[in-house]
Structures are given as structure tokens and as C-alpha cells.
PDB file of N, CA and C in Angstrom:
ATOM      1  N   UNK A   1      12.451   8.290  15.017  1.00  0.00           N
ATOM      2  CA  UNK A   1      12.766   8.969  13.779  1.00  0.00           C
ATOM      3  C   UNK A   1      13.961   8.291  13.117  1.00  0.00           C
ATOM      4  N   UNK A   2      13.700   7.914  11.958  1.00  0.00           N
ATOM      5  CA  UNK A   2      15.153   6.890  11.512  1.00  0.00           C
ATOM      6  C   UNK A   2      15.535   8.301  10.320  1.00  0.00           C
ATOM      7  N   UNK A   3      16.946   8.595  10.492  1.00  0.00           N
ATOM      8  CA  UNK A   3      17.664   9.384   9.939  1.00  0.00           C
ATOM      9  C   UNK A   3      17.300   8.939   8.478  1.00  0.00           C
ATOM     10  N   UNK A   4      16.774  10.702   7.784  1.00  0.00           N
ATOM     11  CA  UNK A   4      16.563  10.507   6.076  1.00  0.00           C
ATOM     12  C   UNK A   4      17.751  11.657   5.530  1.00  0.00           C
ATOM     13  N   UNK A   5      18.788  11.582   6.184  1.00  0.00           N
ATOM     14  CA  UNK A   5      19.547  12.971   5.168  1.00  0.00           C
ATOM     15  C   UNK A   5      21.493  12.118   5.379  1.00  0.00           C
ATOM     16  N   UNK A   6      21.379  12.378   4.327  1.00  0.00           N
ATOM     17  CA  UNK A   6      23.100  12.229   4.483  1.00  0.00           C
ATOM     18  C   UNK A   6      24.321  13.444   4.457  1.00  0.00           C
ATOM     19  N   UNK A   7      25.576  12.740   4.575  1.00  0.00           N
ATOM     20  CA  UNK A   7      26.382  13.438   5.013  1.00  0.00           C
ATOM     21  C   UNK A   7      26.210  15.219   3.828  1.00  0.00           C
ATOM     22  N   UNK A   8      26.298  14.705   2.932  1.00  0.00           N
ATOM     23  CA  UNK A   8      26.564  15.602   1.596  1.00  0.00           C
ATOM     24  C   UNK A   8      25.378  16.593   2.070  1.00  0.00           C
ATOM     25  N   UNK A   9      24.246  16.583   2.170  1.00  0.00           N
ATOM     26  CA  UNK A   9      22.960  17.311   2.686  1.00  0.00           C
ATOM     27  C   UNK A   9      23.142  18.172   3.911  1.00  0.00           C
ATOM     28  N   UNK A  10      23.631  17.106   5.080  1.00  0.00           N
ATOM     29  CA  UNK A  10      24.283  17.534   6.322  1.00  0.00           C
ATOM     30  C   UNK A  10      24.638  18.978   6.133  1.00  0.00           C
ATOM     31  N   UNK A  11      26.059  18.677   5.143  1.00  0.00           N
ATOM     32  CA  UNK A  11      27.046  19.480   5.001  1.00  0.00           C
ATOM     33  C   UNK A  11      27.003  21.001   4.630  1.00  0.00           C
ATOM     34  N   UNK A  12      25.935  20.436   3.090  1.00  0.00           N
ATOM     35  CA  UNK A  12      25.046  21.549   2.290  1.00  0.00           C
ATOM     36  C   UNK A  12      24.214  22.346   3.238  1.00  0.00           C
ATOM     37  N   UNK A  13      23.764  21.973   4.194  1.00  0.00           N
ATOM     38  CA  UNK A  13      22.860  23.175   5.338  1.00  0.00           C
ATOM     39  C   UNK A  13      23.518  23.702   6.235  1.00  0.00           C
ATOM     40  N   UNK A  14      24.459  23.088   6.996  1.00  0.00           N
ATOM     41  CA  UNK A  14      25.308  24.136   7.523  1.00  0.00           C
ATOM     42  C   UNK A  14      26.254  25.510   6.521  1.00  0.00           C
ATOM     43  N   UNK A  15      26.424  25.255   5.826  1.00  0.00           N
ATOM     44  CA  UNK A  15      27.251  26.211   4.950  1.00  0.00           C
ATOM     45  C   UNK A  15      26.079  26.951   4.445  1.00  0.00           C
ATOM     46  N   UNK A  16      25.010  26.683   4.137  1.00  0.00           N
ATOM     47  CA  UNK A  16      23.740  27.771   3.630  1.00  0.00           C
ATOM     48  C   UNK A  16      23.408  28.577   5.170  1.00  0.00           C
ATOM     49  N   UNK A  17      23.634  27.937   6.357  1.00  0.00           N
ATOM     50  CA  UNK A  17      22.866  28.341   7.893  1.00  0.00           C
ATOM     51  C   UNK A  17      24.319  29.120   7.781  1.00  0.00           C
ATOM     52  N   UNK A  18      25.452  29.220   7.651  1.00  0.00           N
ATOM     53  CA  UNK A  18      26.650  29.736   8.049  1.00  0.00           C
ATOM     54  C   UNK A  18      26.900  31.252   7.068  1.00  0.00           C
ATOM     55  N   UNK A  19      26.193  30.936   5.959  1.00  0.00           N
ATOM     56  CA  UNK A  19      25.678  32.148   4.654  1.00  0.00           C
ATOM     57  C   UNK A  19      24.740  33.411   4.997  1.00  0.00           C
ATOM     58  N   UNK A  20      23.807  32.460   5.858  1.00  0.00           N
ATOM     59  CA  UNK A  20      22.652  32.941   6.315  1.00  0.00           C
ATOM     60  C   UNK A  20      22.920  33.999   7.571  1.00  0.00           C
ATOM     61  N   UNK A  21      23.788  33.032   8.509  1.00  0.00           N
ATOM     62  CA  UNK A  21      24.162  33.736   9.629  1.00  0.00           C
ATOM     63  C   UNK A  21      25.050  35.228   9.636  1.00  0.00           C
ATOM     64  N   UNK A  22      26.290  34.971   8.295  1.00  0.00           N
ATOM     65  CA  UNK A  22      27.018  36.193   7.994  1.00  0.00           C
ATOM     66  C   UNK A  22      26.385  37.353   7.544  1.00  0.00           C
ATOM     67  N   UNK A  23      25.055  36.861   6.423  1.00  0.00           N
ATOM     68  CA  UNK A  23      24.553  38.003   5.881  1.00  0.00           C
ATOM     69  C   UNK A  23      23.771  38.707   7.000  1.00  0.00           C
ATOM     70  N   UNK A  24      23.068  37.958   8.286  1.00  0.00           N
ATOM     71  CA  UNK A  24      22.428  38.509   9.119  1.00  0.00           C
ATOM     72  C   UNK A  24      23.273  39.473  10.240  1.00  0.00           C
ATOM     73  N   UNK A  25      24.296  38.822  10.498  1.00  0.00           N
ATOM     74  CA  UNK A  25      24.958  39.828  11.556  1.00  0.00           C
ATOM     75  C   UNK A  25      26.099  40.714  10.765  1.00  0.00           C
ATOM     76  N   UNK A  26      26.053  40.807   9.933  1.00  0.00           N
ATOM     77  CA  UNK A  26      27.112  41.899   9.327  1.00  0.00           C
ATOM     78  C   UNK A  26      26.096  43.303   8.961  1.00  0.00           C
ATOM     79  N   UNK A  27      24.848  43.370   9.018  1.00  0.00           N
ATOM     80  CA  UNK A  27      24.020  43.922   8.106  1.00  0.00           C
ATOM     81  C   UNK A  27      23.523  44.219   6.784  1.00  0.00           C
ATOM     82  N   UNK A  28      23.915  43.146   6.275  1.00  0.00           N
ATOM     83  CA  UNK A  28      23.737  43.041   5.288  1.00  0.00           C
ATOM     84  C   UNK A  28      22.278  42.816   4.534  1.00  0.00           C
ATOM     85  N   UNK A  29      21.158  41.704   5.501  1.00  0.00           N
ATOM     86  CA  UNK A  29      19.935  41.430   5.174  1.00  0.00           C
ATOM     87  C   UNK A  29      20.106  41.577   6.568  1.00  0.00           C
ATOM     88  N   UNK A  30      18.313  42.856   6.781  1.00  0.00           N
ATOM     89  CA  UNK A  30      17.820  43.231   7.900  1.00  0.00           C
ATOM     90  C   UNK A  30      16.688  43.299   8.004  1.00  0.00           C
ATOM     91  N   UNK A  31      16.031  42.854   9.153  1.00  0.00           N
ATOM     92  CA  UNK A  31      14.443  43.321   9.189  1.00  0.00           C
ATOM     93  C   UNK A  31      13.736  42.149   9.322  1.00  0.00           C
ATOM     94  N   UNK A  32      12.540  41.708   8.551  1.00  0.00           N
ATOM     95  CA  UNK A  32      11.953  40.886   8.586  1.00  0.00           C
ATOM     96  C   UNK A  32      12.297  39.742   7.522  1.00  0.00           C
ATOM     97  N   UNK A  33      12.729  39.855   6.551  1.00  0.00           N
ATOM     98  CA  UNK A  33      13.930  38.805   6.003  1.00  0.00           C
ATOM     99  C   UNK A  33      15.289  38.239   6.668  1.00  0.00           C
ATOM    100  N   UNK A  34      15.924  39.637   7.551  1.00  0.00           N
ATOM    101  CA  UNK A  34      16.741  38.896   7.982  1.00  0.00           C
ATOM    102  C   UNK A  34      16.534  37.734   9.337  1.00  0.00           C
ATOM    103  N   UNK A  35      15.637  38.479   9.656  1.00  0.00           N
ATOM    104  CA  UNK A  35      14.892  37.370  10.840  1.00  0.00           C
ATOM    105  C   UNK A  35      14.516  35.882  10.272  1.00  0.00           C
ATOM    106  N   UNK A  36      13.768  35.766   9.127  1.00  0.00           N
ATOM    107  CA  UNK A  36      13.578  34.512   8.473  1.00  0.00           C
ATOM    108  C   UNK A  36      14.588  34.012   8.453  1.00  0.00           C
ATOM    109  N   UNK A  37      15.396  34.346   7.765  1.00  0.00           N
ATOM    110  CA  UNK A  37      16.675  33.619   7.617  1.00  0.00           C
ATOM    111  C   UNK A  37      17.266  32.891   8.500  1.00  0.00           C
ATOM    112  N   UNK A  38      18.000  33.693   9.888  1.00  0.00           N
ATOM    113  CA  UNK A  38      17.971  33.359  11.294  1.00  0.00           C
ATOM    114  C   UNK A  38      16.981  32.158  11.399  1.00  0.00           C
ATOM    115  N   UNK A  39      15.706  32.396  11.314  1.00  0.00           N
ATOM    116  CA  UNK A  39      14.980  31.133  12.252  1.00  0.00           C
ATOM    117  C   UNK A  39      14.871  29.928  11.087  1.00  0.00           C
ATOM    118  N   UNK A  40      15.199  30.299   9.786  1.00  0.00           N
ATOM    119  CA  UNK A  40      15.236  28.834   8.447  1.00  0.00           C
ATOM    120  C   UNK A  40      17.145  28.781   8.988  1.00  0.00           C
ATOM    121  N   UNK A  41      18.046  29.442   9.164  1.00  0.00           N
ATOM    122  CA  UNK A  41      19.050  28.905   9.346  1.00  0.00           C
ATOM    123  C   UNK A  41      18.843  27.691  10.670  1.00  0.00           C
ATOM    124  N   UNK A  42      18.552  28.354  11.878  1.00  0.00           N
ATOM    125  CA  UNK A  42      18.298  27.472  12.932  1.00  0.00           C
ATOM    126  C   UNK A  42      17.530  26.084  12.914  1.00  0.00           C
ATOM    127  N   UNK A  43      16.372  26.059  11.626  1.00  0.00           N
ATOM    128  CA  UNK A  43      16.016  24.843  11.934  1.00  0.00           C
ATOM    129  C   UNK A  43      16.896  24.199  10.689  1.00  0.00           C
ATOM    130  N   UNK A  44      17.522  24.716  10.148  1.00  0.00           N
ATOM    131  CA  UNK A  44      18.922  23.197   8.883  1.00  0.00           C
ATOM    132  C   UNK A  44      19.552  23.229   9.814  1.00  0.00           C
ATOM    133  N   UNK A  45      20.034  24.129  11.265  1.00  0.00           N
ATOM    134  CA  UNK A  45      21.413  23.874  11.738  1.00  0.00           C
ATOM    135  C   UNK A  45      20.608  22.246  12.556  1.00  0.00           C
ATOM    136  N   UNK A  46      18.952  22.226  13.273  1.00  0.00           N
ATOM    137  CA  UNK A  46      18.683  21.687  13.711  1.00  0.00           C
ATOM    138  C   UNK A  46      18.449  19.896  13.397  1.00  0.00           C
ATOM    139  N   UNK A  47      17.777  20.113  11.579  1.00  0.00           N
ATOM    140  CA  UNK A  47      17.549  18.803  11.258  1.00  0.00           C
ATOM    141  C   UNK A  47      19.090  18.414  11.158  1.00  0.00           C
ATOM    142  N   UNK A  48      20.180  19.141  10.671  1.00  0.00           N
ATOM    143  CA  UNK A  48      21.202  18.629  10.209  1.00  0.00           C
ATOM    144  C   UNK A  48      21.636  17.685  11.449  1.00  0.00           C
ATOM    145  N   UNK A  49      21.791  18.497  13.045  1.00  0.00           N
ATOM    146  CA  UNK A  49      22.432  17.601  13.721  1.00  0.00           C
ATOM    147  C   UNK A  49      21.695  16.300  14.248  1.00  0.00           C
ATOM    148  N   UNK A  50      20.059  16.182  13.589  1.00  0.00           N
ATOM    149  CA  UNK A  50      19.445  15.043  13.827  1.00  0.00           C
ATOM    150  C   UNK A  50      19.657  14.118  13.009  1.00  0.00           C
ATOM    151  N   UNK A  51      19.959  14.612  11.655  1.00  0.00           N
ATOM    152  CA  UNK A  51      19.928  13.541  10.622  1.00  0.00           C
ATOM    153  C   UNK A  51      18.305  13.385  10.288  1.00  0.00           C
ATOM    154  N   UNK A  52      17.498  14.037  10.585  1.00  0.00           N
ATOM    155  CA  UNK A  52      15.710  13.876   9.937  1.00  0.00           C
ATOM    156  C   UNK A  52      15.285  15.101   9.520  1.00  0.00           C
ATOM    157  N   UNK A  53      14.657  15.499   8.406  1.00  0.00           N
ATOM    158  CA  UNK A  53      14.116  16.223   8.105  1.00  0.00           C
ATOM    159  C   UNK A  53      12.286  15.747   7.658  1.00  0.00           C
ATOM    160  N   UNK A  54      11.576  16.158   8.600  1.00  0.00           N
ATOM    161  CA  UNK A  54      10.236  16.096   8.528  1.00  0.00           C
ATOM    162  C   UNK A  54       9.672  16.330   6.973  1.00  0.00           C
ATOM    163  N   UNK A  55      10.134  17.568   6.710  1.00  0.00           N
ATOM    164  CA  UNK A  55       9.929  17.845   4.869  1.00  0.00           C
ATOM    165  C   UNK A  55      10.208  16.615   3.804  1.00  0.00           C
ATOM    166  N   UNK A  56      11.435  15.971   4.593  1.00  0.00           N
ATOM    167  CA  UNK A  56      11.929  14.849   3.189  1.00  0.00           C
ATOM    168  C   UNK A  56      10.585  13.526   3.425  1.00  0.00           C
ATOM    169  N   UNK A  57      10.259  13.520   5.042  1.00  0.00           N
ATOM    170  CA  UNK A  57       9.348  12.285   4.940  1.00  0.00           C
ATOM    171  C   UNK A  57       8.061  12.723   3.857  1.00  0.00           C
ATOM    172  N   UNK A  58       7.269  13.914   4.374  1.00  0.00           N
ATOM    173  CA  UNK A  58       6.211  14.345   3.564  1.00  0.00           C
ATOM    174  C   UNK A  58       6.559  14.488   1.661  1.00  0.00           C
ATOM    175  N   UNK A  59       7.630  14.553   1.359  1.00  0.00           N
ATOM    176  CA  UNK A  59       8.115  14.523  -0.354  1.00  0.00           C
ATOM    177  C   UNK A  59       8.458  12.618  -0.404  1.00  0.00           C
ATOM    178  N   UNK A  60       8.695  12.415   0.378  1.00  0.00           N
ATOM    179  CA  UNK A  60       9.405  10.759   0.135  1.00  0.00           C
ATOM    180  C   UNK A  60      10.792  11.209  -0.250  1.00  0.00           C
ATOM    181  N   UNK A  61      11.382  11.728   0.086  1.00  0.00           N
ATOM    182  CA  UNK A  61      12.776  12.387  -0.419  1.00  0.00           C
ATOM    183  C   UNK A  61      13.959  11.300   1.023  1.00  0.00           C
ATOM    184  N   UNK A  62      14.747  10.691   0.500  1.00  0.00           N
ATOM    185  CA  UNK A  62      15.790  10.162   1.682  1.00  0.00           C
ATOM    186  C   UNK A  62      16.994  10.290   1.061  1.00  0.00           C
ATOM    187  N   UNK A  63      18.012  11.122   1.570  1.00  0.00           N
ATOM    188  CA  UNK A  63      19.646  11.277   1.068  1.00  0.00           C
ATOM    189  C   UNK A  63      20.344  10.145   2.023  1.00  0.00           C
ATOM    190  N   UNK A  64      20.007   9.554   2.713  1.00  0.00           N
ATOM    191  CA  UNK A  64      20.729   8.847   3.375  1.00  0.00           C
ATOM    192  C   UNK A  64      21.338   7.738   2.920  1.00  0.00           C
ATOM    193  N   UNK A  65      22.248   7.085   2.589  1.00  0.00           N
ATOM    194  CA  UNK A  65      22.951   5.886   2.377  1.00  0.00           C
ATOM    195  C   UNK A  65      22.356   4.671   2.934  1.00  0.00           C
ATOM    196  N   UNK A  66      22.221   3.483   1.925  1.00  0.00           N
ATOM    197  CA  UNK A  66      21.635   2.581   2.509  1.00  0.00           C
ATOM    198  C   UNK A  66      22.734   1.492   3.576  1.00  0.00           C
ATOM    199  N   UNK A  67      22.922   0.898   4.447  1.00  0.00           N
ATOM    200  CA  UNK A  67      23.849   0.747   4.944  1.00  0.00           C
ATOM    201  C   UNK A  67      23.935  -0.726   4.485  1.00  0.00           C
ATOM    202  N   UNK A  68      25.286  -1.196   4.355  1.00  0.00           N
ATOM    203  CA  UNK A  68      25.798  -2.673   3.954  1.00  0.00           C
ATOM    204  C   UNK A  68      25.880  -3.251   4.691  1.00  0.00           C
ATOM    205  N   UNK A  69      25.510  -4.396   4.537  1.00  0.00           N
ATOM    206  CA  UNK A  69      25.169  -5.468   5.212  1.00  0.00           C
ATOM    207  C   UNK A  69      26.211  -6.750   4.695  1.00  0.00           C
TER     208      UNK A  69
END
């Protein structure tokens, strides 16, 4: 899997998974939304620490920086 997300993206999903996580354990969103949330937070917390997101290959979407040579 060659990493398609960069730092800025990275960054952007933990703070939405960290949004996600507060509104879920405070009670704020409960039930079967708040459960979604939980398991869409868990997989940005997941691609983030891979650096791949399966979704960006299927769009052709890559945030990643091309590296200098």
C-alpha cells in the first residue's frame, strides 16, 4: 500500500474522530448514530495512522506530497 494522504488530511481526521468521540461519550449523540460515528471515527483514526485510504484509491484522490528528489 503506498501512502495516498498527507499530513494536513492526517490531521483533519483525527480532530473530526476526536469530535466524534466527545459527542459520543458525553451523551450527546446516542443510539444508532452514535454508534456510526464511533465505528467512522475508528476507521479515520485507522487510515490516518496508515497513511492509505482505500476510498482515495477508488476516487483517484492522493493528498500526499510528492517527494524531492
Amino acid at each position: 500500500m503506498k501512502p495516498n494522504m498527507g499530513n494536513v488530511d492526517r490531521i483533519i481526521r483525527i480532530l473530526i474522530t476526536a469530535v466524534f468521540a466527545y459527542l459520543y461519550f458525553s451523551g450527546t449523540v446516542t443510539g444508532t448514530l452514535g454508534l456510526v460515528l464511533v465505528i467512522l471515527g475508528g476507521v479515520f483514526v485507522l487510515t490516518s495512522l496508515i497513511s492509505f485510504c482505500p476510498l482515495y484509491t477508488l476516487v483517484g484522490i492522493n493528498t500526499c506530497p510528492a517527494k524531492k528528489e
